[in-house]
PDB file of N, CA and C in Angstrom:
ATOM      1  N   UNK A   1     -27.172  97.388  47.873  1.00  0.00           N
ATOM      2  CA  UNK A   1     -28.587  97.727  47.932  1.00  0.00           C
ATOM      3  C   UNK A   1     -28.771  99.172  47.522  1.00  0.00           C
ATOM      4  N   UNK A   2     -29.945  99.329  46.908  1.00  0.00           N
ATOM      5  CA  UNK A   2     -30.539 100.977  46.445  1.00  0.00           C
ATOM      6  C   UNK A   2     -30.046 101.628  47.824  1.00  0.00           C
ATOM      7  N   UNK A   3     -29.971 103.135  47.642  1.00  0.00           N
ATOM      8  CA  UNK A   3     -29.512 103.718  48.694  1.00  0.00           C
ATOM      9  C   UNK A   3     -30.702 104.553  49.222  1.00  0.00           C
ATOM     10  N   UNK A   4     -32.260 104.467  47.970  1.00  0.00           N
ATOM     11  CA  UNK A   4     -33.516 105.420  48.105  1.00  0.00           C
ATOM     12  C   UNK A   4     -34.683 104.043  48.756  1.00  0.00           C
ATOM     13  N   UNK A   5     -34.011 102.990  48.997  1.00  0.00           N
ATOM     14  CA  UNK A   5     -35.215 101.895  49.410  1.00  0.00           C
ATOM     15  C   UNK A   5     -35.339 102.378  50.811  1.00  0.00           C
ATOM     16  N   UNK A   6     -34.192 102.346  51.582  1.00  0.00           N
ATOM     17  CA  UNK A   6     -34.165 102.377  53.167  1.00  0.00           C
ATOM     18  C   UNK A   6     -35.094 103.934  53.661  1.00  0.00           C
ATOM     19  N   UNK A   7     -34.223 104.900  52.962  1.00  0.00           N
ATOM     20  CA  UNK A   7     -35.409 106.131  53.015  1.00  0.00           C
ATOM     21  C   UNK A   7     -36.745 106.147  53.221  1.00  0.00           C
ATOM     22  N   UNK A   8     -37.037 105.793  51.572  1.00  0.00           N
ATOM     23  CA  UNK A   8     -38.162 105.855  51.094  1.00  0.00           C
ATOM     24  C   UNK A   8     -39.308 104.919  52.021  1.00  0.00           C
ATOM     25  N   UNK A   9     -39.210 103.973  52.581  1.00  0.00           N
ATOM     26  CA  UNK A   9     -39.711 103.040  52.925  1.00  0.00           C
ATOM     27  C   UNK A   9     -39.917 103.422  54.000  1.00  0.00           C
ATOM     28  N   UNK A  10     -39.081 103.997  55.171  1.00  0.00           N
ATOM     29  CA  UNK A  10     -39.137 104.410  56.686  1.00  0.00           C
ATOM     30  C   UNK A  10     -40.295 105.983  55.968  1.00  0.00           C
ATOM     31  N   UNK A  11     -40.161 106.844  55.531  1.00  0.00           N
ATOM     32  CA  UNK A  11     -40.479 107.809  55.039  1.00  0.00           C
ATOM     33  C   UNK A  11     -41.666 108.044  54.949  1.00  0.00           C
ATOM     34  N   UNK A  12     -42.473 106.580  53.824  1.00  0.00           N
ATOM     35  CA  UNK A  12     -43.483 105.992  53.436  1.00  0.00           C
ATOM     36  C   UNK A  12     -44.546 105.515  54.680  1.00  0.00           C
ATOM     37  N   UNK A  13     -43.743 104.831  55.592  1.00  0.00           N
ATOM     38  CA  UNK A  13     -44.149 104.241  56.713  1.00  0.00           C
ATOM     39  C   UNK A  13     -44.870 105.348  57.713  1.00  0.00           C
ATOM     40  N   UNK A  14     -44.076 106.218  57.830  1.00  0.00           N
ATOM     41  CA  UNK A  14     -44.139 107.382  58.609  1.00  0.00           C
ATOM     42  C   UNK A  14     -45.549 108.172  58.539  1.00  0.00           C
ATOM     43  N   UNK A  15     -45.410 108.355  56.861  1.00  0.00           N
ATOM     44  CA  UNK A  15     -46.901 109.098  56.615  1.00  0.00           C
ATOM     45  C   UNK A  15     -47.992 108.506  56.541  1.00  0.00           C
ATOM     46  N   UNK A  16     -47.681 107.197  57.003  1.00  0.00           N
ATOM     47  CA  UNK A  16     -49.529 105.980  57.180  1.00  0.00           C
ATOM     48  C   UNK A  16     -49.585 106.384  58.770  1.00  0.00           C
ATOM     49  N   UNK A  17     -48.571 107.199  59.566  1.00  0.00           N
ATOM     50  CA  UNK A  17     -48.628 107.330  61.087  1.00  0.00           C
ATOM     51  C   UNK A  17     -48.678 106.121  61.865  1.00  0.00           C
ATOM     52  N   UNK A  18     -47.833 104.689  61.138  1.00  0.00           N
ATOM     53  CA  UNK A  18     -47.898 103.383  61.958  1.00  0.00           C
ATOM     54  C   UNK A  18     -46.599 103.780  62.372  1.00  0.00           C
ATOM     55  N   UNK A  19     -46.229 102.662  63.523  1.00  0.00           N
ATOM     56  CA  UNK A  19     -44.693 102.383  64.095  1.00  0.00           C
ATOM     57  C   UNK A  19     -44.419 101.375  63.262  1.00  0.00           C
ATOM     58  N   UNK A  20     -42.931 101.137  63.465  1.00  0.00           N
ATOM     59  CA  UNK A  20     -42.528  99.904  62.613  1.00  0.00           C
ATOM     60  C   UNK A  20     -43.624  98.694  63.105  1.00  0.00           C
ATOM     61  N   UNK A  21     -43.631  98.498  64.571  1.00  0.00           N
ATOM     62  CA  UNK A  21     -44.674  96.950  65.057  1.00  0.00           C
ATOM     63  C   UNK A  21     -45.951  97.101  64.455  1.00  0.00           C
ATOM     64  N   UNK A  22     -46.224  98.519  64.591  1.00  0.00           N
ATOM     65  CA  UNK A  22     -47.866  98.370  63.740  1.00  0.00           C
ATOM     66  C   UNK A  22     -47.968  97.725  62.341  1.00  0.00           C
ATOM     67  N   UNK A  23     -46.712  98.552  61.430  1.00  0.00           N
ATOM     68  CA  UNK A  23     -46.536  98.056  60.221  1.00  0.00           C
ATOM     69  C   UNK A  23     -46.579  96.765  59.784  1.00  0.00           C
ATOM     70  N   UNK A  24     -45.154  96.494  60.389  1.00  0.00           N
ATOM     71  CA  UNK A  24     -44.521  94.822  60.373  1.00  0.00           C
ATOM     72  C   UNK A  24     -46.317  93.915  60.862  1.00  0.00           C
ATOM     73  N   UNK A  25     -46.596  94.261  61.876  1.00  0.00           N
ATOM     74  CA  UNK A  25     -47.489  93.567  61.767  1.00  0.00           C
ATOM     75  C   UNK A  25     -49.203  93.077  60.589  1.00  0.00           C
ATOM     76  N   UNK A  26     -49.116  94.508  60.006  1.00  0.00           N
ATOM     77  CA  UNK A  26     -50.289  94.562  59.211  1.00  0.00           C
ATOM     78  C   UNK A  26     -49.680  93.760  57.785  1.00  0.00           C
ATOM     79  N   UNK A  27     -48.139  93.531  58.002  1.00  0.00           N
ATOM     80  CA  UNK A  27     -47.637  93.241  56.364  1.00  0.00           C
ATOM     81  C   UNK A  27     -47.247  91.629  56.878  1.00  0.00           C
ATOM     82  N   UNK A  28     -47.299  91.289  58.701  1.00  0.00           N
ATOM     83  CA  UNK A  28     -47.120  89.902  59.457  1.00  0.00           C
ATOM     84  C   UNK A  28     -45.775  89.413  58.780  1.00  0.00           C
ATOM     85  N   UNK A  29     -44.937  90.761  58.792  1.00  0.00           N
ATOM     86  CA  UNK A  29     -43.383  90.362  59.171  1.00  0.00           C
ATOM     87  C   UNK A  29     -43.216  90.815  60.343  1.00  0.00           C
ATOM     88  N   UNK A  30     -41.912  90.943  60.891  1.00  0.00           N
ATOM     89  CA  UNK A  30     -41.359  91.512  62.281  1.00  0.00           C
ATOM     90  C   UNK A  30     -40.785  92.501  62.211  1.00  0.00           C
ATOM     91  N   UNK A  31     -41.108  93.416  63.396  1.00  0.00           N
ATOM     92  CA  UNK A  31     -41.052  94.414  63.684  1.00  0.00           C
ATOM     93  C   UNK A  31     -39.039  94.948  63.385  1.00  0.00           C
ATOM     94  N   UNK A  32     -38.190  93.878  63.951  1.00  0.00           N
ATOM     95  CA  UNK A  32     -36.612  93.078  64.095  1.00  0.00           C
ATOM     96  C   UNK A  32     -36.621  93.650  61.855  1.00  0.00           C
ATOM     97  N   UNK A  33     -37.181  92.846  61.420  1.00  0.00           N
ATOM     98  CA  UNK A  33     -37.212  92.944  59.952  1.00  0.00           C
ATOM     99  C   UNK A  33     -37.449  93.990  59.718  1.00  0.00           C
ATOM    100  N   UNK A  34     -38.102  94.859  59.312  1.00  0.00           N
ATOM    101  CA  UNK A  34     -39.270  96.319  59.089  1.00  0.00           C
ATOM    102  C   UNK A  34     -37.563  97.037  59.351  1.00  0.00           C
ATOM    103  N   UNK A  35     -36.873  97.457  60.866  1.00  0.00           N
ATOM    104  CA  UNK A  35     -36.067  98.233  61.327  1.00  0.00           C
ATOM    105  C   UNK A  35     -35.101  98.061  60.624  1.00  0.00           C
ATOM    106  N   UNK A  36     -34.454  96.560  60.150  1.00  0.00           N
ATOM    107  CA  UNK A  36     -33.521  95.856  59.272  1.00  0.00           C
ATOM    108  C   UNK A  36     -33.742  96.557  58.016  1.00  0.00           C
ATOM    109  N   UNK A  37     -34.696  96.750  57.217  1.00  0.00           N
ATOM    110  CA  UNK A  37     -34.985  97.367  55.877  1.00  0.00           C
ATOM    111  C   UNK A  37     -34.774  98.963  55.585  1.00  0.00           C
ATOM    112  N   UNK A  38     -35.480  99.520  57.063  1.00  0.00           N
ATOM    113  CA  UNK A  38     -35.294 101.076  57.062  1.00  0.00           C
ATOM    114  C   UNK A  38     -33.937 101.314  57.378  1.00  0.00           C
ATOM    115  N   UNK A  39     -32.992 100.675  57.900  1.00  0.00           N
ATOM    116  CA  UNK A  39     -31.601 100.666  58.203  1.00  0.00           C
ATOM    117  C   UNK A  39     -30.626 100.545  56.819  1.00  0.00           C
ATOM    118  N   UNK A  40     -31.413  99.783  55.961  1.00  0.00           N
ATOM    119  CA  UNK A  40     -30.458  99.529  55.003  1.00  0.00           C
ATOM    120  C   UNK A  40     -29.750  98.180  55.142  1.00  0.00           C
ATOM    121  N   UNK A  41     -30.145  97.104  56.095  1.00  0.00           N
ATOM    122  CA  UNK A  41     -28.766  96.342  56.690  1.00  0.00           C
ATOM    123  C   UNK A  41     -29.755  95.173  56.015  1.00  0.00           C
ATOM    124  N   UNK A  42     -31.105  95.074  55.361  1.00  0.00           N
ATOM    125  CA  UNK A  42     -31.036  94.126  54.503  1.00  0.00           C
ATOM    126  C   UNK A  42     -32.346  94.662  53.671  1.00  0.00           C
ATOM    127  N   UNK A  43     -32.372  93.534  52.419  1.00  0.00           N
ATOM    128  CA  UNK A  43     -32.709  93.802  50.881  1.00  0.00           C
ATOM    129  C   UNK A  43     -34.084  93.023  51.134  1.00  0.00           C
ATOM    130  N   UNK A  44     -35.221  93.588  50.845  1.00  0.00           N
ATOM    131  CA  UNK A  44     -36.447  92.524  51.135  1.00  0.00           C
ATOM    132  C   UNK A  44     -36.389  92.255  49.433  1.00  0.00           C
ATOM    133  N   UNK A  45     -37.063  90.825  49.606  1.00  0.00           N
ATOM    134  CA  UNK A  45     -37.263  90.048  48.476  1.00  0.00           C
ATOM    135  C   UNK A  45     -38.667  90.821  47.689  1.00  0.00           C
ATOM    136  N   UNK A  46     -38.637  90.496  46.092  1.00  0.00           N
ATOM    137  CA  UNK A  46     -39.233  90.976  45.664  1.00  0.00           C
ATOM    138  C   UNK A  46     -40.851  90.805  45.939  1.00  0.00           C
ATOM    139  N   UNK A  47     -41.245  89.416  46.409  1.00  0.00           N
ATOM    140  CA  UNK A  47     -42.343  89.506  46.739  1.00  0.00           C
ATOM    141  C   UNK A  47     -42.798  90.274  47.780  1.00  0.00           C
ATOM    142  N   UNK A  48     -41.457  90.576  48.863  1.00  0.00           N
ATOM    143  CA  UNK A  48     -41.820  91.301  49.714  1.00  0.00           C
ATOM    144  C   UNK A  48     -42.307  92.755  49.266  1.00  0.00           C
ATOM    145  N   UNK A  49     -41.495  93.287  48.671  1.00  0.00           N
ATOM    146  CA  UNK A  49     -41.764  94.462  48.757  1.00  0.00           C
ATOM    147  C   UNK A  49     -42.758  94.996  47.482  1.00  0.00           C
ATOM    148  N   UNK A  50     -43.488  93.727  46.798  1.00  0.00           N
ATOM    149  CA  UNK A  50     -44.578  93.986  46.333  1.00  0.00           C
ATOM    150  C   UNK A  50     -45.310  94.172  47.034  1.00  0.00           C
ATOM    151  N   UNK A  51     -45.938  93.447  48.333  1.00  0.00           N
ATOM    152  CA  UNK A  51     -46.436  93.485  49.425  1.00  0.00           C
ATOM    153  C   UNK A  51     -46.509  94.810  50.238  1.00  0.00           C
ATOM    154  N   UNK A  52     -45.236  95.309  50.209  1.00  0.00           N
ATOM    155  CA  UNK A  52     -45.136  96.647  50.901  1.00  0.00           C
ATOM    156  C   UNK A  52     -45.582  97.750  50.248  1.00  0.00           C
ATOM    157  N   UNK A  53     -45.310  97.516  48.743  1.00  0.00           N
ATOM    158  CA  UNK A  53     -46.022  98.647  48.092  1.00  0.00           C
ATOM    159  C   UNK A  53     -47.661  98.559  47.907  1.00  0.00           C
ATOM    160  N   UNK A  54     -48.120  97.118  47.876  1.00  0.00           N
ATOM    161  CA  UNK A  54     -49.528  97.627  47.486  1.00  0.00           C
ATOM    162  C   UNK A  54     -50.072  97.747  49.075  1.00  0.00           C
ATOM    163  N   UNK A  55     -49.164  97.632  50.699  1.00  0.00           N
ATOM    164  CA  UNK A  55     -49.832  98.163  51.395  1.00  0.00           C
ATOM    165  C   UNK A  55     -50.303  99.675  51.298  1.00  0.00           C
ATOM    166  N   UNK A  56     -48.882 100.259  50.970  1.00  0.00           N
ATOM    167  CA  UNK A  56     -48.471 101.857  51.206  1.00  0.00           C
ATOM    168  C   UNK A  56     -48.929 102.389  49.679  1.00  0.00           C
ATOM    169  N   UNK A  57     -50.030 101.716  48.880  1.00  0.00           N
ATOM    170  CA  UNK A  57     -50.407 102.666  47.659  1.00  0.00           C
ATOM    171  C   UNK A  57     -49.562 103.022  46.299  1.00  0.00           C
ATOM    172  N   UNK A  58     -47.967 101.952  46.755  1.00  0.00           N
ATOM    173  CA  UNK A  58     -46.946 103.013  46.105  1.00  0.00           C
ATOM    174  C   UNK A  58     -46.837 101.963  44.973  1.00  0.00           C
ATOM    175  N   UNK A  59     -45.971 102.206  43.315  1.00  0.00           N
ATOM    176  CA  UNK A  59     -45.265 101.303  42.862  1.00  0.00           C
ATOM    177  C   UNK A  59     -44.369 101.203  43.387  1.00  0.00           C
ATOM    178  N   UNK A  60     -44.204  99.957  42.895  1.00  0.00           N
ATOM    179  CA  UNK A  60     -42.554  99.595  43.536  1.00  0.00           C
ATOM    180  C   UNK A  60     -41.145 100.025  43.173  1.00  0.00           C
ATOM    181  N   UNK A  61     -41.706 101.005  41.986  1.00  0.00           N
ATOM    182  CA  UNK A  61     -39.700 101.930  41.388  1.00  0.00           C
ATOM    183  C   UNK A  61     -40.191 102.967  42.279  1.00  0.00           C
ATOM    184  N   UNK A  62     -41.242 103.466  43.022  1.00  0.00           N
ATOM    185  CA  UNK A  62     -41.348 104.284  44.132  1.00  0.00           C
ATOM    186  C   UNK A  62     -40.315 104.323  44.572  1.00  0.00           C
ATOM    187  N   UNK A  63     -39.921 103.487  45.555  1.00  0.00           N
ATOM    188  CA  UNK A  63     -38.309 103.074  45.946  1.00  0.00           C
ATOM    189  C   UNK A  63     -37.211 103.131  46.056  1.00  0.00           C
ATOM    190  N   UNK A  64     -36.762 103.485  44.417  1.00  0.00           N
ATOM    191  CA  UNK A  64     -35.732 103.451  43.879  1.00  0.00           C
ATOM    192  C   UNK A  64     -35.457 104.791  43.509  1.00  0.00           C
ATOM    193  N   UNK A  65     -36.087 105.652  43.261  1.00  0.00           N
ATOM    194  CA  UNK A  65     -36.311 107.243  42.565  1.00  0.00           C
ATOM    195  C   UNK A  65     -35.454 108.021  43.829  1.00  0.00           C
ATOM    196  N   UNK A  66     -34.627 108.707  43.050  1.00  0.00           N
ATOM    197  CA  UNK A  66     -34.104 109.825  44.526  1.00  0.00           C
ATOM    198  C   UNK A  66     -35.117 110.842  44.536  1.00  0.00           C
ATOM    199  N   UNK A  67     -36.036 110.947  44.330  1.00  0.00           N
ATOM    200  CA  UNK A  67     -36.910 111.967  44.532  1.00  0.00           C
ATOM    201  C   UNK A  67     -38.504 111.878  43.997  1.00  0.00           C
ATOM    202  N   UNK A  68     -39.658 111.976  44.464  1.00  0.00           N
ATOM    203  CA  UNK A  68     -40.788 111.916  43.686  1.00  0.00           C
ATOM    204  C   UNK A  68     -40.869 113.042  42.615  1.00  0.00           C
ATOM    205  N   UNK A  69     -40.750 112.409  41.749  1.00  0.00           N
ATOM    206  CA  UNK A  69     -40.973 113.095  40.656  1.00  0.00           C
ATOM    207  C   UNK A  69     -41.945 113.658  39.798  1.00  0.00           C
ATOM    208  N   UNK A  70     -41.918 114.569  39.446  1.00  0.00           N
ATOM    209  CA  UNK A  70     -43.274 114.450  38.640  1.00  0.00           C
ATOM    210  C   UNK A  70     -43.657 113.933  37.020  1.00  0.00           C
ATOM    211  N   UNK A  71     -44.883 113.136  36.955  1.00  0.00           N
ATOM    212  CA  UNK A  71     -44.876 111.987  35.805  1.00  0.00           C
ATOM    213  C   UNK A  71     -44.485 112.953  34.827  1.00  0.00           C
ATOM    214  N   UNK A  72     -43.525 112.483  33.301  1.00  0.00           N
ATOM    215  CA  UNK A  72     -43.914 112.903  32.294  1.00  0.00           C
ATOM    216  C   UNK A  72     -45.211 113.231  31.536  1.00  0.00           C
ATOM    217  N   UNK A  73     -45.205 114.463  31.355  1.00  0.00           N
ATOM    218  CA  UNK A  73     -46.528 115.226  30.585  1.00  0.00           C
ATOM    219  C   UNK A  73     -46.801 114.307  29.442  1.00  0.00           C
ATOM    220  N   UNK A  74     -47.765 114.437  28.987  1.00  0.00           N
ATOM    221  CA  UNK A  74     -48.504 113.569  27.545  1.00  0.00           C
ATOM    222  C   UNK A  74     -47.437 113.722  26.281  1.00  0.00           C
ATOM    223  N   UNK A  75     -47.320 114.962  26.101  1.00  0.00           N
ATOM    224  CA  UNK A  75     -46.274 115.111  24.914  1.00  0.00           C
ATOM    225  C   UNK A  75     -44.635 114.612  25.274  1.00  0.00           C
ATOM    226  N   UNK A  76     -44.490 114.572  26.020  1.00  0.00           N
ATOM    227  CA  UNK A  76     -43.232 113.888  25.808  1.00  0.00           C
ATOM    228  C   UNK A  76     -43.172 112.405  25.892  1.00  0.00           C
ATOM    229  N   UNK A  77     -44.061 112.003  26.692  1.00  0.00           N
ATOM    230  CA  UNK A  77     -44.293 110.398  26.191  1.00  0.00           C
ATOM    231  C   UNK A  77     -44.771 109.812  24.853  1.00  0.00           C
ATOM    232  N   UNK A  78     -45.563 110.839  24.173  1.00  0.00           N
ATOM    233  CA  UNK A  78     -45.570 110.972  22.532  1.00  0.00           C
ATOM    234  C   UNK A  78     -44.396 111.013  21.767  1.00  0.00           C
ATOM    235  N   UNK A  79     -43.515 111.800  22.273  1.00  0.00           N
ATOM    236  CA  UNK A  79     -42.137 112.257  21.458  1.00  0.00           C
ATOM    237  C   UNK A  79     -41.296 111.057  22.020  1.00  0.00           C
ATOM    238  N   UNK A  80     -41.473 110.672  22.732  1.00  0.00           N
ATOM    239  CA  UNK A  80     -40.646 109.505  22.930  1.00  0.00           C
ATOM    240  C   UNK A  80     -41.150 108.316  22.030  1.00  0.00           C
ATOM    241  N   UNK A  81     -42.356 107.831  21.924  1.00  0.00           N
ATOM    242  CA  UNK A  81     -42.746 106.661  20.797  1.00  0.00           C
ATOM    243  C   UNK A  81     -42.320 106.455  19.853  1.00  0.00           C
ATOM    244  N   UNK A  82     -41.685 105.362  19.785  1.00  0.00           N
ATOM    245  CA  UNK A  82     -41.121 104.301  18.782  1.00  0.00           C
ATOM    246  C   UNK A  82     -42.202 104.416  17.270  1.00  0.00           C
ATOM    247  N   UNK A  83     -43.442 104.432  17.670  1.00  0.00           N
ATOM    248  CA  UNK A  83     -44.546 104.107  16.625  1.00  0.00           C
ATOM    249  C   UNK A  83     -44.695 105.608  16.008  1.00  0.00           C
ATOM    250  N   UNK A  84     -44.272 106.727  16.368  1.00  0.00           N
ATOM    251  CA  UNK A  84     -44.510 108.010  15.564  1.00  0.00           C
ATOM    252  C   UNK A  84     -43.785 108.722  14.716  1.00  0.00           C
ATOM    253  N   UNK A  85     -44.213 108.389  13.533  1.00  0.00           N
ATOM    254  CA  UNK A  85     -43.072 109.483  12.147  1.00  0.00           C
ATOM    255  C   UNK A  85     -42.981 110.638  12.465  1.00  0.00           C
ATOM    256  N   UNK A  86     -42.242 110.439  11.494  1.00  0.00           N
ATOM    257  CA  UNK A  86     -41.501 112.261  11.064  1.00  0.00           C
ATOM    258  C   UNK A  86     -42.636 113.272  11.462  1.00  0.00           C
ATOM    259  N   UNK A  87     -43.509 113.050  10.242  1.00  0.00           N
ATOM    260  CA  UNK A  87     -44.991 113.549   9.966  1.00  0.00           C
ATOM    261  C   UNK A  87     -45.777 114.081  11.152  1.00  0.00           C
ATOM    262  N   UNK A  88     -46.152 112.983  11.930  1.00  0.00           N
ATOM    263  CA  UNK A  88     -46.962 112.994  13.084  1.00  0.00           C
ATOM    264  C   UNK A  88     -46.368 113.700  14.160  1.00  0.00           C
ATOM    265  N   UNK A  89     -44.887 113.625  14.487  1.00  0.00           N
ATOM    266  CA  UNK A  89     -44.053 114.030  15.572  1.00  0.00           C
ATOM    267  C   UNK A  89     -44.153 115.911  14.973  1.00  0.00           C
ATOM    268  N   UNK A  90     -43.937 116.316  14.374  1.00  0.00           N
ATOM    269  CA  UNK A  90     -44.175 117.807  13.813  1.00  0.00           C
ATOM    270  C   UNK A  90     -45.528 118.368  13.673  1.00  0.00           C
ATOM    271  N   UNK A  91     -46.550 117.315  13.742  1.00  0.00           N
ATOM    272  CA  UNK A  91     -47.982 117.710  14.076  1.00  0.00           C
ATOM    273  C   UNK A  91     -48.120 117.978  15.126  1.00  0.00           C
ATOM    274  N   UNK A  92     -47.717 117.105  16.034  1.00  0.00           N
ATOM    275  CA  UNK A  92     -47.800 116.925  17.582  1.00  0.00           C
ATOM    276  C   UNK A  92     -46.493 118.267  18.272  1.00  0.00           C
ATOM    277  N   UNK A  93     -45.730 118.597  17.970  1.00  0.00           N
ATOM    278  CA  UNK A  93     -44.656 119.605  18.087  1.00  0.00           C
ATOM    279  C   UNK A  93     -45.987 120.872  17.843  1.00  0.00           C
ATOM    280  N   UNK A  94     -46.506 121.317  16.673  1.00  0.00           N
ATOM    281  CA  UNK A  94     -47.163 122.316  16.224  1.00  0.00           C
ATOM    282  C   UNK A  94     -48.387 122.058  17.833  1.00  0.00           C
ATOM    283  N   UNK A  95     -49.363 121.411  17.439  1.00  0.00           N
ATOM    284  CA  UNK A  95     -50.069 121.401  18.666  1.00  0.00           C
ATOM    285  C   UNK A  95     -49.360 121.426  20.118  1.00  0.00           C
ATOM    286  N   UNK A  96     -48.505 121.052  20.058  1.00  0.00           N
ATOM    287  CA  UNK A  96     -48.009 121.477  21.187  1.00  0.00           C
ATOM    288  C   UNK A  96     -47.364 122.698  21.723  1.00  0.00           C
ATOM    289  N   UNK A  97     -46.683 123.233  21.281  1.00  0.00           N
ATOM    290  CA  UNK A  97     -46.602 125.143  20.945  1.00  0.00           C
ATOM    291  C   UNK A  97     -47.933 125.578  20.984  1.00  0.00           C
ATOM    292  N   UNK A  98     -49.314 125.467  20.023  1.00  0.00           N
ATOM    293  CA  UNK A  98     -50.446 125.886  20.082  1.00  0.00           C
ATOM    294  C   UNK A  98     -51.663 126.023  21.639  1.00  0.00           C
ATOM    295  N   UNK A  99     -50.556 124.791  22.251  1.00  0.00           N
ATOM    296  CA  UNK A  99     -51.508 124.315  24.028  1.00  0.00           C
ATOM    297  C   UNK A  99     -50.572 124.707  24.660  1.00  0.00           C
ATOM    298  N   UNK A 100     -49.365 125.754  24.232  1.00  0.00           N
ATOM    299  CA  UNK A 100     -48.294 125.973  25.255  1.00  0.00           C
ATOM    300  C   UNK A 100     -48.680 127.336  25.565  1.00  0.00           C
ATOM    301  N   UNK A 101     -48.933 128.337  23.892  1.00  0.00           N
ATOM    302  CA  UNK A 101     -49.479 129.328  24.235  1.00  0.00           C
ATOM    303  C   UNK A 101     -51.178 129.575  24.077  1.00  0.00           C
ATOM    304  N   UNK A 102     -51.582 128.631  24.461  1.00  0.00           N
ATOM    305  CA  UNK A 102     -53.434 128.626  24.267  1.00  0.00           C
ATOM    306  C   UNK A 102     -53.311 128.910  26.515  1.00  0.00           C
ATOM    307  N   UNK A 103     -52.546 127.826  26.828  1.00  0.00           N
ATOM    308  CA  UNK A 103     -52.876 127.991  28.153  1.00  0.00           C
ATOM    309  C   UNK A 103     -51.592 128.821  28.936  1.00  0.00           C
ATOM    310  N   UNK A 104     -52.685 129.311  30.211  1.00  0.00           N
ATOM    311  CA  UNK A 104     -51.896 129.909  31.127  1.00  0.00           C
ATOM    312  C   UNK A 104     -50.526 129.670  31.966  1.00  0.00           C
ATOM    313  N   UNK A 105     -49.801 130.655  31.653  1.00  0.00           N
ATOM    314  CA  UNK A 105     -48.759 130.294  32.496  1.00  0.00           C
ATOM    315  C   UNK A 105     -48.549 129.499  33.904  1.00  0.00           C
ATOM    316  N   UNK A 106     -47.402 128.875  34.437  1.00  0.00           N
ATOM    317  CA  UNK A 106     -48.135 128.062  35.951  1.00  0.00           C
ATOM    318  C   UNK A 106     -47.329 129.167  36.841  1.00  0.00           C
TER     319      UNK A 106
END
């Protein structure tokens, strides 16, 4: 099993301020289950933990990530596309230097 599900999930749980029984109950598994998952000592099924994520707001590679990350910026999901030439990728490079030094440092 992922080694960031059991974490993430007790973690997740924590910051809605439920107990596991509150939880388990609003998702009408058991409380026995819920402790089983944050333990690591078992794997909820995928429907389950679709369930768990659209309680807790989260996707479900939420989960899996050793860390929340922060999303890739616009331009690099550009520079990553399959669909962009030579051409376009060096346009997008130029504008991008141009919005690197147009805006303020963080």
């Amino acid at each position: 099993m992922d080694k960031f599900l059991p974490f993430k999930l007790k973690k997740a749980r924590e910051r809605t301020g439920l107990s596991q029984g509150a939880f388990a109950r609003a998702l009408k598994l058991s409380s026995e289950y819920i402790s089983l998952l944050e333990a690591g000592k078992r794997t909820p099924s995928f429907a389950t933990l679709q369930k768990i994520s659209a309680f807790l707001n989260r996707d479900i590679a939420f989960f899996f990530h050793e860390r929340d990350a922060t999303p890739p910026d616009a331009f690099t999901l550009l520079f990553r596309a399959e669909t962009v030439d030579d051409r376009a990728r060096l346009e997008l490079q130029k504008f991008r230097h141009y919005c690197d030094d147009y805006l303020p440092s963080k």
